[in-house]
PDB file of N, CA and C in Angstrom:
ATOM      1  N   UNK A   1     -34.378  -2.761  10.116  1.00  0.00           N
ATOM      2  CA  UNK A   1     -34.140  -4.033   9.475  1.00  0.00           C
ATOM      3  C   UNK A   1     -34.090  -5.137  10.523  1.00  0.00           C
ATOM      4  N   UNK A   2     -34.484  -6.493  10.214  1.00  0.00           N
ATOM      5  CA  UNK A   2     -34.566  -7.091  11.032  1.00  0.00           C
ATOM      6  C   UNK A   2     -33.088  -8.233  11.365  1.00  0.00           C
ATOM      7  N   UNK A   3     -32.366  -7.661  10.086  1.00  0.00           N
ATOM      8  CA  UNK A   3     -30.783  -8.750  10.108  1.00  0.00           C
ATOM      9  C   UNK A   3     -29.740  -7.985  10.125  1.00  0.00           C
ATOM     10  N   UNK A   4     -28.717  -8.352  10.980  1.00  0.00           N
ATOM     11  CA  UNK A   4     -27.715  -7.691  11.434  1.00  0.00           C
ATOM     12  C   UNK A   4     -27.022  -7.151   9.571  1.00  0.00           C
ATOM     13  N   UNK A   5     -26.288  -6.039   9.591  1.00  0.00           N
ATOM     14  CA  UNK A   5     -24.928  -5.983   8.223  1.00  0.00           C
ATOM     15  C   UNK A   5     -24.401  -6.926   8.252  1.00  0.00           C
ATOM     16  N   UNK A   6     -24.470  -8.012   7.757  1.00  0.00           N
ATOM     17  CA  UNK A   6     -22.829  -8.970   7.638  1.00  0.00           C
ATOM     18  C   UNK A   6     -21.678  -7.904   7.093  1.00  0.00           C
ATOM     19  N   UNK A   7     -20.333  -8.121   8.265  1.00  0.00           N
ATOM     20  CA  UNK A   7     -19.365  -7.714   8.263  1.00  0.00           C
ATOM     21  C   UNK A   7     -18.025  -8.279   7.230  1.00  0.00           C
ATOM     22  N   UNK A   8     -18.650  -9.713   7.295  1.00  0.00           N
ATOM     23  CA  UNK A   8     -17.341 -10.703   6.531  1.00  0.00           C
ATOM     24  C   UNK A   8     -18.261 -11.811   5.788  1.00  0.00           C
ATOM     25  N   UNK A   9     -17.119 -11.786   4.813  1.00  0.00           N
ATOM     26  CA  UNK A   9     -17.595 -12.742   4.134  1.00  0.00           C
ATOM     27  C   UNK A   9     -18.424 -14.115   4.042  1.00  0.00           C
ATOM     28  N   UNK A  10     -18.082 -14.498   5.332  1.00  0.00           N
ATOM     29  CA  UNK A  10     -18.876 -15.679   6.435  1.00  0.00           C
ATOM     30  C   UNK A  10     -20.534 -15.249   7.091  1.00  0.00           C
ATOM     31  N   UNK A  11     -19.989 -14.166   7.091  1.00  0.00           N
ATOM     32  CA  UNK A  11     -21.424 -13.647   7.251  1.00  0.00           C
ATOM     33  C   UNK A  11     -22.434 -13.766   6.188  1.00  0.00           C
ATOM     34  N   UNK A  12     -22.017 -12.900   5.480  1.00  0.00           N
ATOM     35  CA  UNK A  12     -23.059 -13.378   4.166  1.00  0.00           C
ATOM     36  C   UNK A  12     -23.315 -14.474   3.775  1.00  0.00           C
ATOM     37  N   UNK A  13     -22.425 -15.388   3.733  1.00  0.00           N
ATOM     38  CA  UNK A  13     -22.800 -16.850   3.803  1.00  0.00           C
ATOM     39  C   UNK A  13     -24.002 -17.377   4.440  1.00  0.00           C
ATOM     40  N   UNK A  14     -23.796 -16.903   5.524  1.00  0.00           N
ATOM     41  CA  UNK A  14     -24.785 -17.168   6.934  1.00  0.00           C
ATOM     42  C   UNK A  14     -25.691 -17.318   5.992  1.00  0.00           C
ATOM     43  N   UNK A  15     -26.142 -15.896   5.984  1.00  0.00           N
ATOM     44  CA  UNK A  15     -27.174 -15.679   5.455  1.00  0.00           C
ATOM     45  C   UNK A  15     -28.029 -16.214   4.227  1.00  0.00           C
ATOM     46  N   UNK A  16     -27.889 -17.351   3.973  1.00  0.00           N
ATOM     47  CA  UNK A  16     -28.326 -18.379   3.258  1.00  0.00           C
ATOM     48  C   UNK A  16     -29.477 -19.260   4.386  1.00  0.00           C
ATOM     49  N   UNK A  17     -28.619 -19.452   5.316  1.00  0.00           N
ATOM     50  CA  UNK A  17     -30.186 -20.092   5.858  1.00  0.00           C
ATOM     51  C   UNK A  17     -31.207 -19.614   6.527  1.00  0.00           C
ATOM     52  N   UNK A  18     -31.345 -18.154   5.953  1.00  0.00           N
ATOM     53  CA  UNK A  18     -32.599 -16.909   6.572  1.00  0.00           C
ATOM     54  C   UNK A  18     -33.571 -17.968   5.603  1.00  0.00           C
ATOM     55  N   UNK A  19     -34.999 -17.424   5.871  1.00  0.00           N
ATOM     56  CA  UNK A  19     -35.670 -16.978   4.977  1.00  0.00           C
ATOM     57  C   UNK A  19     -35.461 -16.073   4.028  1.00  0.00           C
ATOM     58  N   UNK A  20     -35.483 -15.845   2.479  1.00  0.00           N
ATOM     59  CA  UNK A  20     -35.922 -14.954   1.697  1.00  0.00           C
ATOM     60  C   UNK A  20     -36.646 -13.634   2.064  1.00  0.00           C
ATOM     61  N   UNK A  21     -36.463 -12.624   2.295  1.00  0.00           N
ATOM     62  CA  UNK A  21     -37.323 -11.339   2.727  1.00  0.00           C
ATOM     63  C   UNK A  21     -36.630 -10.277   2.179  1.00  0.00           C
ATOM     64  N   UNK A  22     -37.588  -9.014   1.824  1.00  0.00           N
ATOM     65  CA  UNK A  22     -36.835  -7.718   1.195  1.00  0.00           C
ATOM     66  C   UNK A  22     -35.400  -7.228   2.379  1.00  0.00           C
ATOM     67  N   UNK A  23     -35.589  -7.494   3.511  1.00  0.00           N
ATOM     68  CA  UNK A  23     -34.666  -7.275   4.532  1.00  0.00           C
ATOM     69  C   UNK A  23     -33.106  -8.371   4.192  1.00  0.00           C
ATOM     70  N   UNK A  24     -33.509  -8.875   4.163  1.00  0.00           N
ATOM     71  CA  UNK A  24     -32.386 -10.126   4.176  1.00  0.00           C
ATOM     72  C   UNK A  24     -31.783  -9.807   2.919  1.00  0.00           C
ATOM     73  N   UNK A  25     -32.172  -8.946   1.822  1.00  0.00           N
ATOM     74  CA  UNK A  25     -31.930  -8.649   0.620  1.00  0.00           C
ATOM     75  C   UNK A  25     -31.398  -7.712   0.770  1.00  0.00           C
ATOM     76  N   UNK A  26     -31.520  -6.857   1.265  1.00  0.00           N
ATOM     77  CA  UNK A  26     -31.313  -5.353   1.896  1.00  0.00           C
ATOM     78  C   UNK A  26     -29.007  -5.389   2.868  1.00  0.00           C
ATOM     79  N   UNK A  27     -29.282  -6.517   3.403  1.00  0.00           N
ATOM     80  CA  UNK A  27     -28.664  -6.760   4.224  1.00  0.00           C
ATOM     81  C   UNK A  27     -27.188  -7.196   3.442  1.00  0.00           C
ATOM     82  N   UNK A  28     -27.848  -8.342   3.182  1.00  0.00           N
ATOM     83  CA  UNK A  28     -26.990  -9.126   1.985  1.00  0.00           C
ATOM     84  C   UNK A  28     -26.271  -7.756   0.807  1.00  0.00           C
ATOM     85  N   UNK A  29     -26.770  -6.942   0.025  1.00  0.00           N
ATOM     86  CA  UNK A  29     -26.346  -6.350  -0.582  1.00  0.00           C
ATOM     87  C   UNK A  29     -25.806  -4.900   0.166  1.00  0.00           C
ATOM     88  N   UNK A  30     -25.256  -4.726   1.358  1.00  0.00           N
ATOM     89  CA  UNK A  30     -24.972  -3.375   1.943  1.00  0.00           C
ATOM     90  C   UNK A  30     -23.489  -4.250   2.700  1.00  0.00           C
ATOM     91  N   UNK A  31     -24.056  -5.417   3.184  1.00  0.00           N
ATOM     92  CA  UNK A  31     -22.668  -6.281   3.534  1.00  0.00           C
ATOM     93  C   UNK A  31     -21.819  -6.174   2.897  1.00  0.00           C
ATOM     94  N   UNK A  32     -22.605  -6.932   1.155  1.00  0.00           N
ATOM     95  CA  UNK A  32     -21.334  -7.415   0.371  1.00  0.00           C
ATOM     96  C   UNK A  32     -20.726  -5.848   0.021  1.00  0.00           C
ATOM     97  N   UNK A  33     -21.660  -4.248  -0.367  1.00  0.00           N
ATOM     98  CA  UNK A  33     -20.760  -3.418  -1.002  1.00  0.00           C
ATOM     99  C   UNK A  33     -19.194  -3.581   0.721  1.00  0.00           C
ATOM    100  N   UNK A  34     -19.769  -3.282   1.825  1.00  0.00           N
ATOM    101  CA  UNK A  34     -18.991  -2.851   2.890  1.00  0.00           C
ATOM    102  C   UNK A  34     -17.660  -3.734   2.786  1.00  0.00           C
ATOM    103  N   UNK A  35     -17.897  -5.069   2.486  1.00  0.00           N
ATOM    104  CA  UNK A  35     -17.282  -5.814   2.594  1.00  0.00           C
ATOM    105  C   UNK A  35     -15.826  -5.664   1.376  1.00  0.00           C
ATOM    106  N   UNK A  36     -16.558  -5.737  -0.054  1.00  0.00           N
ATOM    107  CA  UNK A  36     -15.812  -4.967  -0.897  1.00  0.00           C
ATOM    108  C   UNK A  36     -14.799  -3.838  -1.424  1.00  0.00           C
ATOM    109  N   UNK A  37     -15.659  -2.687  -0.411  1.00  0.00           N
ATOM    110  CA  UNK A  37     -14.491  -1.680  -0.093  1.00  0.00           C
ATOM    111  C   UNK A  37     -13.547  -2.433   0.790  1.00  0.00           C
ATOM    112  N   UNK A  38     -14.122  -2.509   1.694  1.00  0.00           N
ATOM    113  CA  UNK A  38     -12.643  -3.318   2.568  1.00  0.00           C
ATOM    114  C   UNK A  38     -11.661  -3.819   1.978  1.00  0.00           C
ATOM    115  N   UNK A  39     -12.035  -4.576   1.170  1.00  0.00           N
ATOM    116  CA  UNK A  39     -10.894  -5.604   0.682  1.00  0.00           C
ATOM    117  C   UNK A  39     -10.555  -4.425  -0.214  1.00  0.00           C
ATOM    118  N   UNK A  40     -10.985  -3.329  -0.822  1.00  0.00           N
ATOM    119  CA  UNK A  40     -10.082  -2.362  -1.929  1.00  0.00           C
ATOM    120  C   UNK A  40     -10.852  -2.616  -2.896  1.00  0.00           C
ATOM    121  N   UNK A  41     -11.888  -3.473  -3.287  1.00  0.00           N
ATOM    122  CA  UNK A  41     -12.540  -3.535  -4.786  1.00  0.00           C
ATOM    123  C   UNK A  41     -13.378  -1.721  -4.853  1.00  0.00           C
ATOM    124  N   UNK A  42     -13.600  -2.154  -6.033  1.00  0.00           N
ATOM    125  CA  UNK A  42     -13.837  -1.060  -6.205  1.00  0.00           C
ATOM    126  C   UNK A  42     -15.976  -1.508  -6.967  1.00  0.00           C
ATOM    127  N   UNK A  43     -16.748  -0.257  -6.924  1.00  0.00           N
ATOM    128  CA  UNK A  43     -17.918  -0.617  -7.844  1.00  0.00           C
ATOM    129  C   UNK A  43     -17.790  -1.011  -8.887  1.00  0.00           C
ATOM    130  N   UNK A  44     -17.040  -0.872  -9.944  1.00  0.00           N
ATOM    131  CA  UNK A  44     -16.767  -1.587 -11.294  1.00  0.00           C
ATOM    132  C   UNK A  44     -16.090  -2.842 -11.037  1.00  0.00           C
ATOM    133  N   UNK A  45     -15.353  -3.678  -9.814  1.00  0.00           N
ATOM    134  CA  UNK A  45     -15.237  -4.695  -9.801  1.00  0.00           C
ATOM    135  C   UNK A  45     -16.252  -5.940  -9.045  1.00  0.00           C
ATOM    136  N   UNK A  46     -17.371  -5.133  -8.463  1.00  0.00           N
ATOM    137  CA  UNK A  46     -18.452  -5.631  -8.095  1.00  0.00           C
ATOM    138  C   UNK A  46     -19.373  -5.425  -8.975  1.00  0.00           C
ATOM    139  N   UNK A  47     -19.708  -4.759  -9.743  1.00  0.00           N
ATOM    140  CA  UNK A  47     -20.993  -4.917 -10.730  1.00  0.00           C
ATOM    141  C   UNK A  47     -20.103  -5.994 -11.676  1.00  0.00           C
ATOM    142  N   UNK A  48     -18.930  -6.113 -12.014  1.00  0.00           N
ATOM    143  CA  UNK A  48     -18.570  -7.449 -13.372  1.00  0.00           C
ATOM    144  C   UNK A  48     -19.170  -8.186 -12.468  1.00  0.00           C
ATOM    145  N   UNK A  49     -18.462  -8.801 -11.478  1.00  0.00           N
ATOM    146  CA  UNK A  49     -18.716 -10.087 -10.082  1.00  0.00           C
ATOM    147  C   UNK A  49     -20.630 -10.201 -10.834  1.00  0.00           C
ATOM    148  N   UNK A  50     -21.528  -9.349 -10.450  1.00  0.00           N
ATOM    149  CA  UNK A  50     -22.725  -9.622 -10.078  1.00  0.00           C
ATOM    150  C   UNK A  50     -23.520  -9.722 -11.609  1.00  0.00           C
ATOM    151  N   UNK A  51     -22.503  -9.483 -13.125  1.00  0.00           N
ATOM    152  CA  UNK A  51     -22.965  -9.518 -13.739  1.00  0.00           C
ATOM    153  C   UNK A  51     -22.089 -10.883 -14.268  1.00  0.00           C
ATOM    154  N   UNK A  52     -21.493 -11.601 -14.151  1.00  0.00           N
ATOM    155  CA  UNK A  52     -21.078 -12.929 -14.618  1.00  0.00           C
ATOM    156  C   UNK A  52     -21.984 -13.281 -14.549  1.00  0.00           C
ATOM    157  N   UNK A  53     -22.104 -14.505 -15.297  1.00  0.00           N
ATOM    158  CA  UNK A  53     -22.999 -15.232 -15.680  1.00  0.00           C
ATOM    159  C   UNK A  53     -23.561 -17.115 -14.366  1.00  0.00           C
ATOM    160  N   UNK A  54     -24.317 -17.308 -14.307  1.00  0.00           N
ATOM    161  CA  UNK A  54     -24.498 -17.772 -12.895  1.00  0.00           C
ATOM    162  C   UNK A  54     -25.891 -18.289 -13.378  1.00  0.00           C
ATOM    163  N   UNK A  55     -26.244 -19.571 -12.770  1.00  0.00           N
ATOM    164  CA  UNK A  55     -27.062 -20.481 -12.428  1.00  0.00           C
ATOM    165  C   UNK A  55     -28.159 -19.681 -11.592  1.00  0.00           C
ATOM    166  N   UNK A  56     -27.875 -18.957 -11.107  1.00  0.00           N
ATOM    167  CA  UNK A  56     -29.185 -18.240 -10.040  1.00  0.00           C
ATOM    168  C   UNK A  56     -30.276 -17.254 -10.598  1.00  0.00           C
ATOM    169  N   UNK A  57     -29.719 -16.720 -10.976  1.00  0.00           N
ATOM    170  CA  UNK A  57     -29.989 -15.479 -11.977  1.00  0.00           C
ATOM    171  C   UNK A  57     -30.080 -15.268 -13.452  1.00  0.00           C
ATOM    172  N   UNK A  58     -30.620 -14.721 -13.894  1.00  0.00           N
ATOM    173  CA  UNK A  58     -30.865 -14.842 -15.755  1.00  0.00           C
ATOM    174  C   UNK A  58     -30.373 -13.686 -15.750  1.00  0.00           C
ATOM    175  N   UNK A  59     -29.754 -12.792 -17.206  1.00  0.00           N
ATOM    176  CA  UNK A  59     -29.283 -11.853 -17.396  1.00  0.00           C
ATOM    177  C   UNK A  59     -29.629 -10.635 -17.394  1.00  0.00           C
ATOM    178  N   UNK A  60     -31.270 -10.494 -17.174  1.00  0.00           N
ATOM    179  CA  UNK A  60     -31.946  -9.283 -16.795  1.00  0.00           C
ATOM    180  C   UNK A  60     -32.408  -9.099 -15.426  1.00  0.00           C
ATOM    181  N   UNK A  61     -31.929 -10.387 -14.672  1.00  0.00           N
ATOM    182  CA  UNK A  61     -32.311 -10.252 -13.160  1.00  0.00           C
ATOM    183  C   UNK A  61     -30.814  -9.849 -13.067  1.00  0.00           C
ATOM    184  N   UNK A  62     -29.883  -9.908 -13.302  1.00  0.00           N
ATOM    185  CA  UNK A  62     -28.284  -9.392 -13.283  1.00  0.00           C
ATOM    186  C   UNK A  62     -28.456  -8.526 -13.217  1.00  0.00           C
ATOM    187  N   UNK A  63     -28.630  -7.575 -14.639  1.00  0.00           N
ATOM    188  CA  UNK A  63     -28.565  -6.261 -14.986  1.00  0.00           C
ATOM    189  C   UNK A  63     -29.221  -5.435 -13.867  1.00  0.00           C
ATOM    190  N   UNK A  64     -30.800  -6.072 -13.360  1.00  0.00           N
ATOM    191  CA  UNK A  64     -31.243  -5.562 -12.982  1.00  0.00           C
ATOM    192  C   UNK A  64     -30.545  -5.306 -11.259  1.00  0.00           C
ATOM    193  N   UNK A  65     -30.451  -6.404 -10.528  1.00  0.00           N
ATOM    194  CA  UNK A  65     -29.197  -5.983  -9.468  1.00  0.00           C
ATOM    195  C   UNK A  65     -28.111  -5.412  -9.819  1.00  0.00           C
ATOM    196  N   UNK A  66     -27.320  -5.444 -10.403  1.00  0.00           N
ATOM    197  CA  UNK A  66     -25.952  -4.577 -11.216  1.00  0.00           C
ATOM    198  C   UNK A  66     -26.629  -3.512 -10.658  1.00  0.00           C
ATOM    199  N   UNK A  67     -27.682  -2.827 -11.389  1.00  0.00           N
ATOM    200  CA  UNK A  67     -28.201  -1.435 -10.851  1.00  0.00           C
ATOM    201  C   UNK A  67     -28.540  -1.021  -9.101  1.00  0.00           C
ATOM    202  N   UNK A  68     -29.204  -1.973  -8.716  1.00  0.00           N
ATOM    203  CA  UNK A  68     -29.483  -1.712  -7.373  1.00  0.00           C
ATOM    204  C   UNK A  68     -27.911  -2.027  -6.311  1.00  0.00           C
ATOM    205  N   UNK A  69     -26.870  -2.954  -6.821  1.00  0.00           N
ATOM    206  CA  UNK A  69     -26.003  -2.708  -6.188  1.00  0.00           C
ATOM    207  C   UNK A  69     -25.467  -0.785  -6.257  1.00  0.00           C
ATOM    208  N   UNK A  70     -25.183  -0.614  -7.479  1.00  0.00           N
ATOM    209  CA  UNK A  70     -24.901   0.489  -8.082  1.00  0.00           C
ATOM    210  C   UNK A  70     -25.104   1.604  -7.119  1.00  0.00           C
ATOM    211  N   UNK A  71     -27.047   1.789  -7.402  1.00  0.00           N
ATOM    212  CA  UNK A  71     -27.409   2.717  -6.351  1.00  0.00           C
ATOM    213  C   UNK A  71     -27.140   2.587  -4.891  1.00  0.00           C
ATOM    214  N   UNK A  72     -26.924   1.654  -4.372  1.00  0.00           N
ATOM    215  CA  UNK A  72     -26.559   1.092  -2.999  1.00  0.00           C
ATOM    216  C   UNK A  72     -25.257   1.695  -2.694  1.00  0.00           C
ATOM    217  N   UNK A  73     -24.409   1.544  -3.506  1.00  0.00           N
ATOM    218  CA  UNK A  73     -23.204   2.049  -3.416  1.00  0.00           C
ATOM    219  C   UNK A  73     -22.849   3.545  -3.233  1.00  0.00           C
ATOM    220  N   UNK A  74     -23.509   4.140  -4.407  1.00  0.00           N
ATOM    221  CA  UNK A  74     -23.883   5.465  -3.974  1.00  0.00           C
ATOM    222  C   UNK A  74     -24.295   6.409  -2.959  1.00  0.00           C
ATOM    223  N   UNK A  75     -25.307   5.451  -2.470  1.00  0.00           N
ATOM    224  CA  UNK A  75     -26.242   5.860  -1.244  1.00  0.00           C
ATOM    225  C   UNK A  75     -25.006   5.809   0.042  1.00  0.00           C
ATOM    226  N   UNK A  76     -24.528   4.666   0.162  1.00  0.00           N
ATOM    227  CA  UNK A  76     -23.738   4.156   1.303  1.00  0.00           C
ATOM    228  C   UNK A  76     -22.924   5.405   1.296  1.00  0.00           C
ATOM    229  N   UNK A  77     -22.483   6.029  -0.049  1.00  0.00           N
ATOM    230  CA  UNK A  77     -21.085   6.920   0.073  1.00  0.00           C
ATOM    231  C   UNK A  77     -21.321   8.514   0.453  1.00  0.00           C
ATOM    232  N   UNK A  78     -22.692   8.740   0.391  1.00  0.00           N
ATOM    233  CA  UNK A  78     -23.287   9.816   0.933  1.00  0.00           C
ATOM    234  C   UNK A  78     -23.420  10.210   2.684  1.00  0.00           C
ATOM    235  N   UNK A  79     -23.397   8.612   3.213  1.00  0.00           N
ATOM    236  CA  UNK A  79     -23.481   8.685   4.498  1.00  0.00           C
ATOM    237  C   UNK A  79     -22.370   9.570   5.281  1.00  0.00           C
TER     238      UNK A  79
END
C-alpha cells in the first residue's frame, strides 16, 4: 500500500487531502476498524456509525461499505 494505517483519529482526517485511490480506501477503512477497537467499539457500533444517514453517500453505497467494513473486520481478526 502506498499510505501509512492511520493510527488516530487525526490521522484519518489527514487523509482527506490524498487523492482518492483504492489504497487510500484501503487505509482509511483498516485505520478507522483499528482505531475503533481501541476506543472499545465494537463492529455493530461501527456498521450503525457507517450506516447513518450522510450527505456523502446514498443508502446502497452505505449498505454496500457496512459490508466491506464488516469483512475488513473479520479479516483483521484472523491476523
Amino acid at each position: 500500500m502506498n499510505y501509512p494505517i492511520p493510527a488516530n483519529p487525526k490521522d484519518i482526517v489527514n487523509l482527506r487531502q490524498q487523492s482518492i485511490s483504492p489504497d487510500l480506501v484501503a487505509a482509511a477503512i483498516v485505520g478507522t476498524i483499528q482505531v475503533a477497537r481501541a476506543e472499545g467499539r465494537s463492529l455493530e457500533d461501527l456498521i450503525n456509525e457507517v450506516l447513518t444517514d450522510d450527505a456523502l453517500l446514498d443508502s446502497a453505497q452505505r449498505r454496500w461499505l457496512s459490508e466491506v467494513v464488516a469483512i475488513a473486520w473479520r479479516d483483521l481478526s484472523q491476523e
